[in-house]
C-alpha atoms as a PDB file:
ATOM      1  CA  UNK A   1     -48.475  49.986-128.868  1.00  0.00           C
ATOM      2  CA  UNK A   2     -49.892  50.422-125.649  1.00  0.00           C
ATOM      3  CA  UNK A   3     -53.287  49.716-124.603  1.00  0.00           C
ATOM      4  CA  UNK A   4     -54.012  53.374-124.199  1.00  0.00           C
ATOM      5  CA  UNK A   5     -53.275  54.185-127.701  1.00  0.00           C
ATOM      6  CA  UNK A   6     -55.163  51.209-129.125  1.00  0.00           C
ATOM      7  CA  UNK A   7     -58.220  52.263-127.828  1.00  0.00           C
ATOM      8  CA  UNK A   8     -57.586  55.775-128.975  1.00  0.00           C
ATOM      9  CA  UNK A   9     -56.800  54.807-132.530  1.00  0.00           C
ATOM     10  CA  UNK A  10     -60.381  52.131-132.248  1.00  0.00           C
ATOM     11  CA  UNK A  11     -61.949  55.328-131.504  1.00  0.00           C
ATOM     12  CA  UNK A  12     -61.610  57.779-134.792  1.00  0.00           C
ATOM     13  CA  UNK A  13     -63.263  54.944-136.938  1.00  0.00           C
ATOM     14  CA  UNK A  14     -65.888  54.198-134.138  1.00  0.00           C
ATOM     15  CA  UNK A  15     -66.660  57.873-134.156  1.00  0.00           C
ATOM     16  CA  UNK A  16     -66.580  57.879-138.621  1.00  0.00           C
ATOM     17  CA  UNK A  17     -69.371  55.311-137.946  1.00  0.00           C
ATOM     18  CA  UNK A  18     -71.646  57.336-135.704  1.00  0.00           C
ATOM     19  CA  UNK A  19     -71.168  59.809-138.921  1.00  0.00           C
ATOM     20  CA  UNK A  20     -72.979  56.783-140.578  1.00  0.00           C
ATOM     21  CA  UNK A  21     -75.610  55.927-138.192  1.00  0.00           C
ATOM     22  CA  UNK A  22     -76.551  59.418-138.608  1.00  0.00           C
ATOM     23  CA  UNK A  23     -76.287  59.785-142.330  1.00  0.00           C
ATOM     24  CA  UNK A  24     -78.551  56.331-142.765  1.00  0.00           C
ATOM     25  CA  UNK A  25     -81.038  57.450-140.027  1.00  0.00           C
ATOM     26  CA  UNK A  26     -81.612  60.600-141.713  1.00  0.00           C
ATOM     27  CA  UNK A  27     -82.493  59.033-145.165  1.00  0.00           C
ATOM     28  CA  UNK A  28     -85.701  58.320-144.182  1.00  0.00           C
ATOM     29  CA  UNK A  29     -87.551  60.865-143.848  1.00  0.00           C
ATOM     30  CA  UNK A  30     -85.380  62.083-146.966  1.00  0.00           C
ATOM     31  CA  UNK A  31     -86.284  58.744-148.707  1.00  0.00           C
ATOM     32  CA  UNK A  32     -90.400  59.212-147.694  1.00  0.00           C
ATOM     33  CA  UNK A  33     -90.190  62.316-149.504  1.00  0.00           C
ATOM     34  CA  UNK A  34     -88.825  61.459-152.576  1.00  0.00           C
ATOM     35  CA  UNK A  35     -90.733  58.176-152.954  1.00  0.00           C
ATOM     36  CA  UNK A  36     -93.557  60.187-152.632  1.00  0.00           C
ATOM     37  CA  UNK A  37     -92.932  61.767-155.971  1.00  0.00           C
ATOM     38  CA  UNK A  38     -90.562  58.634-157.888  1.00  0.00           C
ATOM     39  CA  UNK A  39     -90.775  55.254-158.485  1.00  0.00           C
ATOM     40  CA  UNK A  40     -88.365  53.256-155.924  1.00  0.00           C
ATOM     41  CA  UNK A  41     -86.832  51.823-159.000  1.00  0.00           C
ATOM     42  CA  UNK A  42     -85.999  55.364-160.717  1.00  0.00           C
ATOM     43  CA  UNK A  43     -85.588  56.900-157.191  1.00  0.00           C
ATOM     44  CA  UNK A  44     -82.515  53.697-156.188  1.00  0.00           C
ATOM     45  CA  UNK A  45     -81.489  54.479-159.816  1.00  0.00           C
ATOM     46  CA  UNK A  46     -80.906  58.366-159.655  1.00  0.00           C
ATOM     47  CA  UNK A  47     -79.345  57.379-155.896  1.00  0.00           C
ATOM     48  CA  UNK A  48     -76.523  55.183-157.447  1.00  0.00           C
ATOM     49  CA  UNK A  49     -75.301  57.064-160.249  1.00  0.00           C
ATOM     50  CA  UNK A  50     -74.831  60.007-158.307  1.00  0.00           C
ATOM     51  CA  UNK A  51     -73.162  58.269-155.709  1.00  0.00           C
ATOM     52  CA  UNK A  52     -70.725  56.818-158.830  1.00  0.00           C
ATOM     53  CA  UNK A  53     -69.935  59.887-160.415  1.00  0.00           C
ATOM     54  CA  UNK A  54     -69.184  61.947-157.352  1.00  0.00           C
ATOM     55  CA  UNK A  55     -67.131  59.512-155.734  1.00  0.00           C
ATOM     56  CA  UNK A  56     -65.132  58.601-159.059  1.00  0.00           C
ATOM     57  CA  UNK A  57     -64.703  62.341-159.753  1.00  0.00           C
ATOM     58  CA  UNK A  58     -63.140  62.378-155.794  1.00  0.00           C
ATOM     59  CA  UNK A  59     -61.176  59.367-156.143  1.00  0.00           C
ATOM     60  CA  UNK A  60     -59.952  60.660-159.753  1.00  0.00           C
ATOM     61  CA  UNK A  61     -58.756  63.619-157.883  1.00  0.00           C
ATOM     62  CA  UNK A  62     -56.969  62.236-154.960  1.00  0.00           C
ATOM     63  CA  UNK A  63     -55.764  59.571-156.521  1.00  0.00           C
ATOM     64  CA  UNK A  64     -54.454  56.451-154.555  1.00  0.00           C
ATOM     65  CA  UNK A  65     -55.760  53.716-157.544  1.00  0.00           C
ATOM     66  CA  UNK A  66     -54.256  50.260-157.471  1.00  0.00           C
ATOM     67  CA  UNK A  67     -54.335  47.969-160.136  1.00  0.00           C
ATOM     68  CA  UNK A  68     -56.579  45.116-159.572  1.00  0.00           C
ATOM     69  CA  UNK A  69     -55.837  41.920-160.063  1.00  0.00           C
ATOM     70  CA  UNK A  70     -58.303  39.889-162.252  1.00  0.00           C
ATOM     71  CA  UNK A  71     -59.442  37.564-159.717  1.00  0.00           C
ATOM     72  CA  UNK A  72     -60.494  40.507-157.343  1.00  0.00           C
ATOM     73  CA  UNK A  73     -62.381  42.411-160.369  1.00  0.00           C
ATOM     74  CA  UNK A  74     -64.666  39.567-160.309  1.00  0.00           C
ATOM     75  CA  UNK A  75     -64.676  39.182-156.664  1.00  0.00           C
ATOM     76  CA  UNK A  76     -65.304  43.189-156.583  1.00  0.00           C
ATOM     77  CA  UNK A  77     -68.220  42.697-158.923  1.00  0.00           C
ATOM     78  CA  UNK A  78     -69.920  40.365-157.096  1.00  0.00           C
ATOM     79  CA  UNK A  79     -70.104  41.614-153.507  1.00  0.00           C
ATOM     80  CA  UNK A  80     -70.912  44.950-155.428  1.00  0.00           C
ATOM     81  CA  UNK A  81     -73.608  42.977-157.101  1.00  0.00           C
ATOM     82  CA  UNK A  82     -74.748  41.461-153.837  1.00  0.00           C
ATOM     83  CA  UNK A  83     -74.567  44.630-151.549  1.00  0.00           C
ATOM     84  CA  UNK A  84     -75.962  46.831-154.211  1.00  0.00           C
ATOM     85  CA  UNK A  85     -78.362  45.508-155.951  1.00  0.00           C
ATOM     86  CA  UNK A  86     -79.494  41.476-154.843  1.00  0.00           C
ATOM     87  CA  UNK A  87     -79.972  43.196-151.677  1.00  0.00           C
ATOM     88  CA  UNK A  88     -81.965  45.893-152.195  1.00  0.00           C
ATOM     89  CA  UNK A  89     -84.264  44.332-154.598  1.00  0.00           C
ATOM     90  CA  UNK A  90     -84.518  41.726-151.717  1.00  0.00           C
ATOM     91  CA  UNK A  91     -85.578  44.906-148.822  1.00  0.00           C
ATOM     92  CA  UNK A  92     -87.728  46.360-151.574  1.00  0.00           C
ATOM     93  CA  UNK A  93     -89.745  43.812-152.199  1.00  0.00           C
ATOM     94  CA  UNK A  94     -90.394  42.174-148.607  1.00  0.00           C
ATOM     95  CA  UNK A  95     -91.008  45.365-147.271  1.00  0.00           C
ATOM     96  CA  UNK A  96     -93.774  45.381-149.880  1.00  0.00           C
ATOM     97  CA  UNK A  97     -95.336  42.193-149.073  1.00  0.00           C
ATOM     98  CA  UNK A  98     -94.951  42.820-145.141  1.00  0.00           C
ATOM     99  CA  UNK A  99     -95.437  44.607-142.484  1.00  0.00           C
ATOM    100  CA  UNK A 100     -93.227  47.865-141.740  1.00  0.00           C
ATOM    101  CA  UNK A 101     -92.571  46.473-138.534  1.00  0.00           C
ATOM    102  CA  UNK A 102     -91.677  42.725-139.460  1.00  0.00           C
ATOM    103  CA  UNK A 103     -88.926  44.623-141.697  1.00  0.00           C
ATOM    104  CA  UNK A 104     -87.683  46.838-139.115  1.00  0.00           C
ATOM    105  CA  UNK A 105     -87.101  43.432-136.356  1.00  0.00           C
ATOM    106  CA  UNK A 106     -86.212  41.015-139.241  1.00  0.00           C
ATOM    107  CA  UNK A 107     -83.666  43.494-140.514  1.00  0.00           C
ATOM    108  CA  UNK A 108     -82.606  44.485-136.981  1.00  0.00           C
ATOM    109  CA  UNK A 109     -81.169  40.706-137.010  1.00  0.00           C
ATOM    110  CA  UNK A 110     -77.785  42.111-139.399  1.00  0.00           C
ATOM    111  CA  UNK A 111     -75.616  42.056-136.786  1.00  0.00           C
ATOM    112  CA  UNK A 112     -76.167  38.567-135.564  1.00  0.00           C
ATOM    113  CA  UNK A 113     -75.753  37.389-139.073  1.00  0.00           C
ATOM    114  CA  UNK A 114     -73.048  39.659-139.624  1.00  0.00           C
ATOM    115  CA  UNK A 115     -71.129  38.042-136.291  1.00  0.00           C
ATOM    116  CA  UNK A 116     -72.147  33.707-137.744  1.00  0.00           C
ATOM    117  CA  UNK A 117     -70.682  34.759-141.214  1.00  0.00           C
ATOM    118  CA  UNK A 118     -67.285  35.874-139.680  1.00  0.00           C
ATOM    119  CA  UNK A 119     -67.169  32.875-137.787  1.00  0.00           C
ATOM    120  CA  UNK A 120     -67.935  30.748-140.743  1.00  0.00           C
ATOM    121  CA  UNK A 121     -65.781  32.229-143.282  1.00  0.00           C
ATOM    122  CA  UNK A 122     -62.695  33.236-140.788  1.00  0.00           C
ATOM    123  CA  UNK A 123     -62.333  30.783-138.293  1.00  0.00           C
ATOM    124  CA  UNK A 124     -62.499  33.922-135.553  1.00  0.00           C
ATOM    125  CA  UNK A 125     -64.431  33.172-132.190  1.00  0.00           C
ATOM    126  CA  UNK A 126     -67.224  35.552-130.555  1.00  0.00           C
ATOM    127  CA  UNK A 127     -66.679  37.072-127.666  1.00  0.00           C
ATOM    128  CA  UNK A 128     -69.571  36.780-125.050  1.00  0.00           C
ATOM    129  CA  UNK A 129     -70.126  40.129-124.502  1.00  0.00           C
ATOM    130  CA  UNK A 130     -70.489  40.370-127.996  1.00  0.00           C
ATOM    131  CA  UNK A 131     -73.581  38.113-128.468  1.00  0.00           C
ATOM    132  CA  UNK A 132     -74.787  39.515-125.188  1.00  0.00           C
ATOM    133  CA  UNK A 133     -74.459  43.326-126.756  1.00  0.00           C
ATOM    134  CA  UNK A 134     -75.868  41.919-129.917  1.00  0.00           C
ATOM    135  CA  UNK A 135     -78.726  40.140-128.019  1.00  0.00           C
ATOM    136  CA  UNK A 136     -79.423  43.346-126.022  1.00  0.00           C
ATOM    137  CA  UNK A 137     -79.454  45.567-129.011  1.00  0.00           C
ATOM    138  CA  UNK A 138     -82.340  43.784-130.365  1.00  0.00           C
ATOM    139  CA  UNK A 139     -84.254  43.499-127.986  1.00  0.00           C
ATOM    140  CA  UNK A 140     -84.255  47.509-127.589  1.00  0.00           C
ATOM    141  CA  UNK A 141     -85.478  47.205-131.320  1.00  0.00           C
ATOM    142  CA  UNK A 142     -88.378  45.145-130.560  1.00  0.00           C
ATOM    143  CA  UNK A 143     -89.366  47.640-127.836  1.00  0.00           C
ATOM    144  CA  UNK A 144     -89.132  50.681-129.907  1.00  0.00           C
ATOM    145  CA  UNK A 145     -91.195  48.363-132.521  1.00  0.00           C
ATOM    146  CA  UNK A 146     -93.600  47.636-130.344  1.00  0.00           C
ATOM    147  CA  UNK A 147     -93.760  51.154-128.547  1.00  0.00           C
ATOM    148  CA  UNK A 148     -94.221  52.525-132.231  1.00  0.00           C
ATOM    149  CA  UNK A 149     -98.201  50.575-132.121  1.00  0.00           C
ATOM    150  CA  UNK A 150     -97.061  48.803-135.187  1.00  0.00           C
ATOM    151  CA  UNK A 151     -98.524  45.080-135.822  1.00  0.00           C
ATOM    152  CA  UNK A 152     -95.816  43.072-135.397  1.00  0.00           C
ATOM    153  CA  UNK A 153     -97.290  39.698-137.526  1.00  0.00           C
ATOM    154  CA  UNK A 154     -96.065  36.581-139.140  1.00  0.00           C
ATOM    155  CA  UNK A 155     -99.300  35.516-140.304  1.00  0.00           C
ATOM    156  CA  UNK A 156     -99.700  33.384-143.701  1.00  0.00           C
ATOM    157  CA  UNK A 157     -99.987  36.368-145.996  1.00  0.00           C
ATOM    158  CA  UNK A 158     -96.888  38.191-144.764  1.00  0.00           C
ATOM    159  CA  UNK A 159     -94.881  35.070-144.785  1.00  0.00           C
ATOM    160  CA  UNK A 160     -93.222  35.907-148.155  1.00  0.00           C
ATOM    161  CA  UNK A 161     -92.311  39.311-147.164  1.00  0.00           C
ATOM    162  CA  UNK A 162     -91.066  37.970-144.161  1.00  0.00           C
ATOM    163  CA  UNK A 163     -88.815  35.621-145.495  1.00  0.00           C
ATOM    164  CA  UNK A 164     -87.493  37.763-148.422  1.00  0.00           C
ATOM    165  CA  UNK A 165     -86.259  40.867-145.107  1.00  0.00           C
ATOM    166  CA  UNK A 166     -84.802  38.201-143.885  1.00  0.00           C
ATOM    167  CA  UNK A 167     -82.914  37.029-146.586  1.00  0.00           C
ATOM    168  CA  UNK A 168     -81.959  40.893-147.287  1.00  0.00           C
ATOM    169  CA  UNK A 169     -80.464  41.048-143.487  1.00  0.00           C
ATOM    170  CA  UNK A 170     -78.333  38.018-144.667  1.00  0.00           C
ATOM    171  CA  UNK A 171     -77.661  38.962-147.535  1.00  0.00           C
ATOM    172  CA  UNK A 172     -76.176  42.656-145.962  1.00  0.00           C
ATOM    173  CA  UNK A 173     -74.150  40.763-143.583  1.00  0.00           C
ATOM    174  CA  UNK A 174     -72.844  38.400-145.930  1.00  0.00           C
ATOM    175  CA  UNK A 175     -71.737  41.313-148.557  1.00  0.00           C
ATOM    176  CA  UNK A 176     -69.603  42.891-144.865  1.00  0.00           C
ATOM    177  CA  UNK A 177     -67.923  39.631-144.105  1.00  0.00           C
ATOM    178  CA  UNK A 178     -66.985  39.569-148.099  1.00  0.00           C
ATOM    179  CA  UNK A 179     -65.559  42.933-148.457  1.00  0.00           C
ATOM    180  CA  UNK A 180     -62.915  41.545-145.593  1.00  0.00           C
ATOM    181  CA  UNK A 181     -59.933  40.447-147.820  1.00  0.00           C
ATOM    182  CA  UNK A 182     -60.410  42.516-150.327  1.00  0.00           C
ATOM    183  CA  UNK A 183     -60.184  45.495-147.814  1.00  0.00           C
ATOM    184  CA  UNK A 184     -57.073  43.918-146.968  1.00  0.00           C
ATOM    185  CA  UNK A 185     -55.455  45.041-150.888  1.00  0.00           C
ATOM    186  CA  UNK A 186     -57.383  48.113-151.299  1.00  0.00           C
ATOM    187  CA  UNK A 187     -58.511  51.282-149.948  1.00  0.00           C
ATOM    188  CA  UNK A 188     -61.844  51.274-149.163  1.00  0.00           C
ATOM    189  CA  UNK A 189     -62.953  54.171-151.125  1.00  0.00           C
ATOM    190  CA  UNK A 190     -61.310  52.058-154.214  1.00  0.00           C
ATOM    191  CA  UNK A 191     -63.333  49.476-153.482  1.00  0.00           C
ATOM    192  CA  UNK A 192     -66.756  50.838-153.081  1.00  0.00           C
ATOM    193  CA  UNK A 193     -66.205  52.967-156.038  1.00  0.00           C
ATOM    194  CA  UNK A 194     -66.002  49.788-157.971  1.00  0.00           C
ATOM    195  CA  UNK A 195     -69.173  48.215-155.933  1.00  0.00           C
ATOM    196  CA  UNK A 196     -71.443  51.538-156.140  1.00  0.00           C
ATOM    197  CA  UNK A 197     -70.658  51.418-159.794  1.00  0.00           C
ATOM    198  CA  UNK A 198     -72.258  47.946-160.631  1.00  0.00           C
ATOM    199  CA  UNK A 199     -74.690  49.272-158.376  1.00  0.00           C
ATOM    200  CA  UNK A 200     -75.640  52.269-160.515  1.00  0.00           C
ATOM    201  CA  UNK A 201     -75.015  50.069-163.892  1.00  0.00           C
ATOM    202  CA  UNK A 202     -77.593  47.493-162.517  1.00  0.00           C
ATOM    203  CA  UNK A 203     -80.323  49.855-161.376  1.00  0.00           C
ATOM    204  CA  UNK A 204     -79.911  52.068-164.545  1.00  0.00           C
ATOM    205  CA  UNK A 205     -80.763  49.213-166.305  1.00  0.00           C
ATOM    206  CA  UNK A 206     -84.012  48.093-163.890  1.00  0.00           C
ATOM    207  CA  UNK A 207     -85.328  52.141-163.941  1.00  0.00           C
ATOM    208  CA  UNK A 208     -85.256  52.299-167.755  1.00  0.00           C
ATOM    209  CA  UNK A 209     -89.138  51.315-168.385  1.00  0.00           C
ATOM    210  CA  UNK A 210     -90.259  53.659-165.488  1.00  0.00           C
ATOM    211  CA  UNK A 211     -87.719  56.641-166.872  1.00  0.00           C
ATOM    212  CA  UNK A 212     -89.767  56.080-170.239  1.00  0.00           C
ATOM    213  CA  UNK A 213     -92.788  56.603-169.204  1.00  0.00           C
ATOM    214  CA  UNK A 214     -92.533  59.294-166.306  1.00  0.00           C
ATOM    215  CA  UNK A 215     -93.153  62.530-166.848  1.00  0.00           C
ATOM    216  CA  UNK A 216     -90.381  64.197-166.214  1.00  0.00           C
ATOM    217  CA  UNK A 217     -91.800  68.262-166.476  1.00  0.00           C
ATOM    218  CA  UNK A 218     -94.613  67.163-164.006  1.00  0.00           C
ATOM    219  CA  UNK A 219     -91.882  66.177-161.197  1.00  0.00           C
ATOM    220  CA  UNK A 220     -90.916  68.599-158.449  1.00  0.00           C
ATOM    221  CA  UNK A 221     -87.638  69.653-158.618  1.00  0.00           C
ATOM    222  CA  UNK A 222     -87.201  68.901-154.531  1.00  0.00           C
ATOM    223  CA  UNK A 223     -87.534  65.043-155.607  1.00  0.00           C
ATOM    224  CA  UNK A 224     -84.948  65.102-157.641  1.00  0.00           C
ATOM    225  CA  UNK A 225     -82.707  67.087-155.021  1.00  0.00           C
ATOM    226  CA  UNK A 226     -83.729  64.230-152.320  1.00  0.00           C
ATOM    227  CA  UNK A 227     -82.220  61.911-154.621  1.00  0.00           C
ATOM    228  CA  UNK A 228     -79.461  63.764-155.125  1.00  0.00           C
ATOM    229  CA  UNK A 229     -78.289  64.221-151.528  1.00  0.00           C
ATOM    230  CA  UNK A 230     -79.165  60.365-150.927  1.00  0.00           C
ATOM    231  CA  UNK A 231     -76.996  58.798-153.071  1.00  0.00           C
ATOM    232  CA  UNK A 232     -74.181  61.198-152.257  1.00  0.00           C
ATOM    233  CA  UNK A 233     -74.919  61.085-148.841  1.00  0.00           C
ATOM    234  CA  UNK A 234     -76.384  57.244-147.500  1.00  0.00           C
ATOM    235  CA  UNK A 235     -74.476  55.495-150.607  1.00  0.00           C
ATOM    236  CA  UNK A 236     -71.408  57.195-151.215  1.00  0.00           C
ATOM    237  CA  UNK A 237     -70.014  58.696-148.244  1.00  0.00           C
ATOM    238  CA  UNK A 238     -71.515  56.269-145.626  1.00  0.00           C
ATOM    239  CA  UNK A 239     -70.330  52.794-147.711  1.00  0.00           C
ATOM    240  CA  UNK A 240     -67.180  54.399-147.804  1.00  0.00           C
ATOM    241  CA  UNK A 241     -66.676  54.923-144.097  1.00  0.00           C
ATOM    242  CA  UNK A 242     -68.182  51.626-143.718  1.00  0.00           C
ATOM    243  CA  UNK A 243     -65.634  49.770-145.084  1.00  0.00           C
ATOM    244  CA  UNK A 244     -63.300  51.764-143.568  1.00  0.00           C
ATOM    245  CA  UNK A 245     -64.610  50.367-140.425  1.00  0.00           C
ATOM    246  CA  UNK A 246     -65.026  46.894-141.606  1.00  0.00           C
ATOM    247  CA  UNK A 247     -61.336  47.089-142.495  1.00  0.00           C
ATOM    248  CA  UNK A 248     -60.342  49.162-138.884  1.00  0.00           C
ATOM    249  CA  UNK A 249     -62.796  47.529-136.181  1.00  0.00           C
ATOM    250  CA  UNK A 250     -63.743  43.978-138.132  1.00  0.00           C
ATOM    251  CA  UNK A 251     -67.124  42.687-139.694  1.00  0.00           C
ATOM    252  CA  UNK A 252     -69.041  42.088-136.588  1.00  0.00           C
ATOM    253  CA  UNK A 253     -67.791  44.823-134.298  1.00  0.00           C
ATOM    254  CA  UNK A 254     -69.311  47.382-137.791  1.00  0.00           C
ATOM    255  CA  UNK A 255     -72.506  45.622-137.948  1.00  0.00           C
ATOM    256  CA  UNK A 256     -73.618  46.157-134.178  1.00  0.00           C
ATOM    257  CA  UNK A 257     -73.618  50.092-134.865  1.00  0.00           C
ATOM    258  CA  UNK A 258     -76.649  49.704-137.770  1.00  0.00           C
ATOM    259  CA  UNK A 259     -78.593  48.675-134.507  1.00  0.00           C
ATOM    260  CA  UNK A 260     -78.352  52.421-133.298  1.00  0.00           C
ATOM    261  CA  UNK A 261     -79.874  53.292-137.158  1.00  0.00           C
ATOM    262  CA  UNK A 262     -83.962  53.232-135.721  1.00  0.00           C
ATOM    263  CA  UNK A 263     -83.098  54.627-132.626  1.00  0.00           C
ATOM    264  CA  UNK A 264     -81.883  58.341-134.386  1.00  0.00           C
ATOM    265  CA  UNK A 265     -84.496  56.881-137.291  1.00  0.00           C
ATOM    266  CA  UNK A 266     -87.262  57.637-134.750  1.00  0.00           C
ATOM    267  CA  UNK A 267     -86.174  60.729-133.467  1.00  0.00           C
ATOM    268  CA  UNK A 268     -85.639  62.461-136.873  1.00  0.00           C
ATOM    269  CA  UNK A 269     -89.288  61.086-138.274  1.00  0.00           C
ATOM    270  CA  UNK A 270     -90.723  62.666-134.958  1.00  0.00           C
ATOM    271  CA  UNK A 271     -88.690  65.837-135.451  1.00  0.00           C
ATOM    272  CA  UNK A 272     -89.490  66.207-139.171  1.00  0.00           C
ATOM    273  CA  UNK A 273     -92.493  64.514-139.967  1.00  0.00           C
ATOM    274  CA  UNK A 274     -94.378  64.487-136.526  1.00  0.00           C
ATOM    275  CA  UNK A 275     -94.245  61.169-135.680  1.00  0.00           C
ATOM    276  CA  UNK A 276     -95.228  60.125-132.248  1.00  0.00           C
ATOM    277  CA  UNK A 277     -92.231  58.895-129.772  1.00  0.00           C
ATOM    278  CA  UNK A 278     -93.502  56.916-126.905  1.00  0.00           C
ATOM    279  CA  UNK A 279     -92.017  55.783-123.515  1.00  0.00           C
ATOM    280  CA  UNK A 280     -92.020  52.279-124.493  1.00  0.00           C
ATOM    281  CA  UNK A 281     -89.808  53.726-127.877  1.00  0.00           C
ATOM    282  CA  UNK A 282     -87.571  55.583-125.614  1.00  0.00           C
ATOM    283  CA  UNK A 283     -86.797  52.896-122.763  1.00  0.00           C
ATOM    284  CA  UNK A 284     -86.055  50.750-125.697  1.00  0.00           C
ATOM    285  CA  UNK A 285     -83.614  53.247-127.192  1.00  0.00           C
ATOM    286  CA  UNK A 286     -81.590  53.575-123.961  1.00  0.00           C
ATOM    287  CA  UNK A 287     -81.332  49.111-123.980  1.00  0.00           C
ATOM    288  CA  UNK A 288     -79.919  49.560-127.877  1.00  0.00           C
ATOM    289  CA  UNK A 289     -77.287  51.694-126.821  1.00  0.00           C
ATOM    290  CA  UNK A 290     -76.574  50.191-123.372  1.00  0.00           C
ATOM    291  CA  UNK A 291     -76.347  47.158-126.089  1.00  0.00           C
ATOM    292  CA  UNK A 292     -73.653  48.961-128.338  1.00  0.00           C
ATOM    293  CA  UNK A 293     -71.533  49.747-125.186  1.00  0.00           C
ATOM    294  CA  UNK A 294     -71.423  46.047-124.079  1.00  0.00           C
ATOM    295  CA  UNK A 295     -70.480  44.786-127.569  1.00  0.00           C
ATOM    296  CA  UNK A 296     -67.795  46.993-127.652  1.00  0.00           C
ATOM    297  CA  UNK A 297     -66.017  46.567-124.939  1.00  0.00           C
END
């Protein structure tokens, strides 16, 4: 294979994973709304099982299953258990006890801990225009944080929060350096049917004193819809092509694209809930994807 046709076959799953960037960056604004009317818990719950059964009635379809062995069922279960669920309890909840814009920087750190956890667990060495990418990326972050006018604090009573984002931003990397081998047996649509379902299991189960005592007549039926087009949208079609792109492009080389998530974030708040876009937000934009470009090459 030439070198010429190597980068044109690196480019179909770089371009599935702008599909991505764009799918997660437009689940907030999606995710604001819906939150407004359901409890995160029933909201992450209604997310997951839709995700599940629209993606097993797809895979059902096309077919493609391969039997899994029973070391990997556990394995499956696990990262599924990490990704899905330790994980977002872990974002939840320090986004609760801290600022929105210690999240957005501590979480902004994936790809760096995405890049130490390949190293660890595979022996592979990182490029240094990779760290330097990385490295830029962030620093783009923190100016569109900081351009936002959000308090960016790690005072004594956020500490908690703090440390909890940062463990989620681990714990996301970790669960993309895991999926590695098993991407290696199976498809990755097999494999994140498996995950989303112990997702959707797992959050059922959290939801079920909140589902008891909503009331479900008073609801909006928009809130339900939002939920709807989340989990089929940011859970089931975007963890999908992520894995694809784990398995295509490697761990690290996946992660850097979630720094480009804020960037379109910021752009689709402004365009659909008014949110103010400064210079400062803008210039640091432009460094996150001048950041993506470097990484890549």
């Amino acid at each position: 294979m030439t070198e010429e046709s190597s980068q044109r076959g690196e480019r179909s799953p770089e371009a599935l994973l702008l599909v991505v960037v764009f799918i997660w960056a437009s689940n907030f604004p999606i995710a604001k709304y819906a939150i407004g009317g359901l409890d995160v818990f029933l909201f992450n719950a209604i997310r997951f099982v839709v995700a599940f059964v629209i993606f097993a009635a797809l895979f059902r379809v096309l077919g493609g299953w391969r039997t899994v062995e029973r070391a990997d069922w556990r394995t499956m279960a696990g990262v599924g258990f990490l990704a899905h669920v330790v994980y977002q309890l872990a974002f939840i909840f320090g986004l609760k006890y801290t600022t929105a814009g210690n999240s957005a920087l501590l979480l902004s750190t994936t790809p760096l801990w995405t890049a130490f956890f390949n190293a660890k667990l595979y022996n592979e060495v990182i490029k240094r225009q990779v760290w330097l990418g990385m490295a830029m990326s962030l620093a783009g972050i923190t100016f569109i944080i900081i351009g936002s006018g959000r308090r960016i604090a790690f005072g004594d009573s956020a500490i908690w929060g703090d440390l909890l984002t940062l463990v989620a931003a681990m714990l996301w990397a970790l669960s993309t350096n895991l999926q590695k081998p098993l991407l290696a047996k199976y498809s990755s649509m097999q494999l994140s049917v498996v995950m989303i379902g112990v997702g959707a299991v797992a959050h059922t189960l959290i939801s079920v004193p909140d589902a008891l005592s909503l009331q479900w007549e008073s609801l909006h039926p928009m809130y339900y819809a939002a939920g709807i087009v989340s989990g089929a949208l940011t859970i089931g079609v975007a963890n999908v092509l992520w894995s694809y792109g784990v398995k295509r492009l490697g761990p690290s080389r996946t992660a850097n694209f979630s720094n480009l998530v804020p960037v379109l974030a910021f752009i689709f708040s402004y365009l659909t809930l008014n949110e103010p876009v400064s210079l400062l937000q803008v210039v640091g934009g432009a460094i996150t994807v001048t950041g993506i470009w470097v990484a890549r090459r």
